[in-house]
Protein backbone atom coordinates (compact mmCIF):
# COMPACT_ATOMS: atom_id res chain seq x y z
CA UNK A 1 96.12 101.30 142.81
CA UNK A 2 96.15 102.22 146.73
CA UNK A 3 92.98 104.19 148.08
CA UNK A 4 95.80 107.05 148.48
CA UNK A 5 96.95 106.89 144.69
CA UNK A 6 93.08 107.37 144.01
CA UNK A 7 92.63 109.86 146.60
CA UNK A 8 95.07 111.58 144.74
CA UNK A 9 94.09 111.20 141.37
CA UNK A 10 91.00 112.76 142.43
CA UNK A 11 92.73 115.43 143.66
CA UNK A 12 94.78 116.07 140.21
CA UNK A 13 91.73 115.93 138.60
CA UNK A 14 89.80 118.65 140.04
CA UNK A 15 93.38 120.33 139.94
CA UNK A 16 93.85 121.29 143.19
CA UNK A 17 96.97 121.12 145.20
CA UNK A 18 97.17 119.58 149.01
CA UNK A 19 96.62 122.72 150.78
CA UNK A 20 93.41 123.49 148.60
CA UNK A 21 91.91 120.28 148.94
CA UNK A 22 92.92 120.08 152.79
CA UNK A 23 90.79 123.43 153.06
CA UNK A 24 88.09 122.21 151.03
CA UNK A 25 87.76 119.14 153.01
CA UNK A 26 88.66 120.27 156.62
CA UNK A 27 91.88 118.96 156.54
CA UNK A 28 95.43 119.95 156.69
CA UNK A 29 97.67 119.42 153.49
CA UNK A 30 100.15 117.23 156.10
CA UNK A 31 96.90 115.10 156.54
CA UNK A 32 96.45 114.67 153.08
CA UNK A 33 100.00 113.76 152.10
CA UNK A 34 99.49 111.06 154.44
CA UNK A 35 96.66 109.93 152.83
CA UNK A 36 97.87 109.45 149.52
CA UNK A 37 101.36 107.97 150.47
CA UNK A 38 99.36 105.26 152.62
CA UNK A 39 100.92 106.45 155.73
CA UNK A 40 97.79 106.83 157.26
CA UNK A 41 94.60 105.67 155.79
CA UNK A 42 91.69 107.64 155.32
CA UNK A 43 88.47 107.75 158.03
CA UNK A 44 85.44 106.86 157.55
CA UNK A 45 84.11 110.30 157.87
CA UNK A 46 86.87 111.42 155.26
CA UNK A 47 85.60 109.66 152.66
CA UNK A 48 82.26 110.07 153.51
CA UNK A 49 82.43 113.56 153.05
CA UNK A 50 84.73 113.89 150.10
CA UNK A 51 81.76 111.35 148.91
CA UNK A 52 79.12 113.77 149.36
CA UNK A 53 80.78 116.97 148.36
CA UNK A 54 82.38 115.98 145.07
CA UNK A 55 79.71 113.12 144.25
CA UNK A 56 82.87 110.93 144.22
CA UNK A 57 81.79 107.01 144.18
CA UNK A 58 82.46 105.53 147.71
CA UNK A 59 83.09 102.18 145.26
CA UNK A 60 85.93 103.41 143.45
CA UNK A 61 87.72 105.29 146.12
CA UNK A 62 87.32 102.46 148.43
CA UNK A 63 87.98 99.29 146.00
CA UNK A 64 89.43 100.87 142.42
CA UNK A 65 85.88 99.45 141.10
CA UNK A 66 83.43 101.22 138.44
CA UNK A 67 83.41 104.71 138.06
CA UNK A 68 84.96 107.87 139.99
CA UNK A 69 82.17 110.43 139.93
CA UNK A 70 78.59 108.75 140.78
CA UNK A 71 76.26 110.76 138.48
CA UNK A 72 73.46 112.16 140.62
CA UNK A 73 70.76 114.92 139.84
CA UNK A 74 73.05 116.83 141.37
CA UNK A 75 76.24 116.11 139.35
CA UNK A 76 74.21 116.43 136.22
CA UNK A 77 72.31 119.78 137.46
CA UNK A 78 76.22 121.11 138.40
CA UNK A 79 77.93 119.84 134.73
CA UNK A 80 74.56 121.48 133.37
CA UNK A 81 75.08 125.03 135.23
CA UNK A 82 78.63 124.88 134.40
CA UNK A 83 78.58 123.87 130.42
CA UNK A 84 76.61 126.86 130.01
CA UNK A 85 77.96 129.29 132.83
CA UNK A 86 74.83 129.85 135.03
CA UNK A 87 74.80 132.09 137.31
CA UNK A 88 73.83 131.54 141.01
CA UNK A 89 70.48 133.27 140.54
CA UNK A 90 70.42 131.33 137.21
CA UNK A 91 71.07 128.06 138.86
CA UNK A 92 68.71 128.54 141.63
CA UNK A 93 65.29 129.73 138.84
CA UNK A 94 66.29 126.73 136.61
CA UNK A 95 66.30 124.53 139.97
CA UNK A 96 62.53 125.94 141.08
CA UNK A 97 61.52 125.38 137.41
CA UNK A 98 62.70 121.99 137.38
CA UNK A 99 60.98 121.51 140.77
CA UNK A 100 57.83 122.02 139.13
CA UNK A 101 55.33 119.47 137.63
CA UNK A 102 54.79 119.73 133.56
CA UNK A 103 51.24 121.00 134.08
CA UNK A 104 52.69 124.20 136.76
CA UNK A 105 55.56 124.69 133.83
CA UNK A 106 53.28 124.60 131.13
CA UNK A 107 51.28 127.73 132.98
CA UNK A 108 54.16 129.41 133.26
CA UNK A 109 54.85 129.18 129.53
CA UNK A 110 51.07 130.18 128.97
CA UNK A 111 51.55 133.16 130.85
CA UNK A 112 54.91 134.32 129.54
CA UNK A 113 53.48 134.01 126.18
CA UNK A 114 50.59 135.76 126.75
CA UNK A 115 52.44 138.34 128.44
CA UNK A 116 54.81 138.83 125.12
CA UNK A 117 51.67 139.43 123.40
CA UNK A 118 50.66 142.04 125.64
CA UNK A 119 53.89 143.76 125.18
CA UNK A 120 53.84 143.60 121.71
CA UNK A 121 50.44 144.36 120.92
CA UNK A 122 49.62 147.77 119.22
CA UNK A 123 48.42 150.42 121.63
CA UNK A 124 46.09 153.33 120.55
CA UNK A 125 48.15 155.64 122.52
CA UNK A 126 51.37 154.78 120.56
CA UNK A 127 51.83 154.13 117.39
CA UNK A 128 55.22 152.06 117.39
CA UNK A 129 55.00 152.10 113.62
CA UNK A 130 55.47 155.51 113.64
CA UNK A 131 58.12 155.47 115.93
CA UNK A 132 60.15 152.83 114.12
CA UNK A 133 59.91 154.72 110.97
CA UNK A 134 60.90 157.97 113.09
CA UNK A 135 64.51 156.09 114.50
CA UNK A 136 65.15 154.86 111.13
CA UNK A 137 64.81 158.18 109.70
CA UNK A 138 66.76 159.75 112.09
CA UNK A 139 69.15 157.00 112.09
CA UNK A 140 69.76 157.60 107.89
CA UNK A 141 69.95 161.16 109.38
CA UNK A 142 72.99 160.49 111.20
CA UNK A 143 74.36 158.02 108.78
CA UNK A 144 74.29 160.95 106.35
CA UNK A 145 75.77 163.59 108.25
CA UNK A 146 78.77 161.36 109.35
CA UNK A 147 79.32 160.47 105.72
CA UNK A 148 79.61 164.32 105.15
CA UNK A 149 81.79 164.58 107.78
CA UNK A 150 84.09 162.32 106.26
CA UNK A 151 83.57 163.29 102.93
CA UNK A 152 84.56 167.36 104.03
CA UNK A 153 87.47 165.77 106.26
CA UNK A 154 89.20 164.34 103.35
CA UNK A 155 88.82 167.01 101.25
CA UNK A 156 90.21 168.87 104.04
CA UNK A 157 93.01 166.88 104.09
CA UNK A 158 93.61 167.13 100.19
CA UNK A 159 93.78 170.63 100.57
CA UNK A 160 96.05 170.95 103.69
């Protein structure tokens, strides 16, 4: 396999057409036709930046040798944020987290909990007790006067 059949199995595989991965790269789709039918190879600043923005291995596209994708922190932080959808304000408090050292995390954790406690913690000035058992009485309330509803609707309807 040619460096311009691999060039363009790359491409396939991050399904993008010429034109898109022309734009992505700074490139015109002619450019990289040329590429991958060998007309013309690629330059060294090509590759070297189709090797730093996709974290594709310089190795393989070069030689057809080991993998395609080198696994960085990156790749794995970018696989990570997209298996479960993060958000960029997502991606970028998971990255500060992971910036931190155990002991700074483990504060953190010590302070969220402590916080939850706070929250949670019965204050003389209200009673949530009471309050719960207040919303589920007036939810039974509502439960009740829907079920009449429907009850006087159908006879309603047996008498129509």
């Amino acid at each position: 396999m040619t460096i311009g059949e691999r060039l363009k199995t790359f491409r396939k595989s991050i399904k993008k057409t010429q034109a898109e991965f022309g734009s992505l790269l700074g490139t015109s789709r002619d450019t990289i036709t040329n590429y991958e039918i060998g007309r013309v190879e690629p330059t060294d600043t090509f590759i070297q930046l189709l090797v730093t923005k996709f974290s594709v291995s310089e190795k393989w596209l070069r030689t057809g040798e080991g993998e395609m994708y080198e696994e960085t922190e990156t790749t794995l932080f970018n696989s990570f944020a997209k298996q479960y959808d993060l958000s960029e304000a997502e991606q970028r408090a998971a990255r500060y987290l992971l910036n931190l050292t155990s002991e700074e995390r483990q504060q953190i954790l010590h302070h969220i909990v402590r916080l939850a406690e706070a929250i949670t913690s019965t204050d003389p000035k209200v009673n949530l007790s009471k309050i719960d058992k207040e919303l589920a009485a007036y939810k039974e309330e509502l439960l009740a006067a829907e079920k009449g509803l429907l009850a006087s609707e159908a006879t309603e309807e047996k008498d129509a």
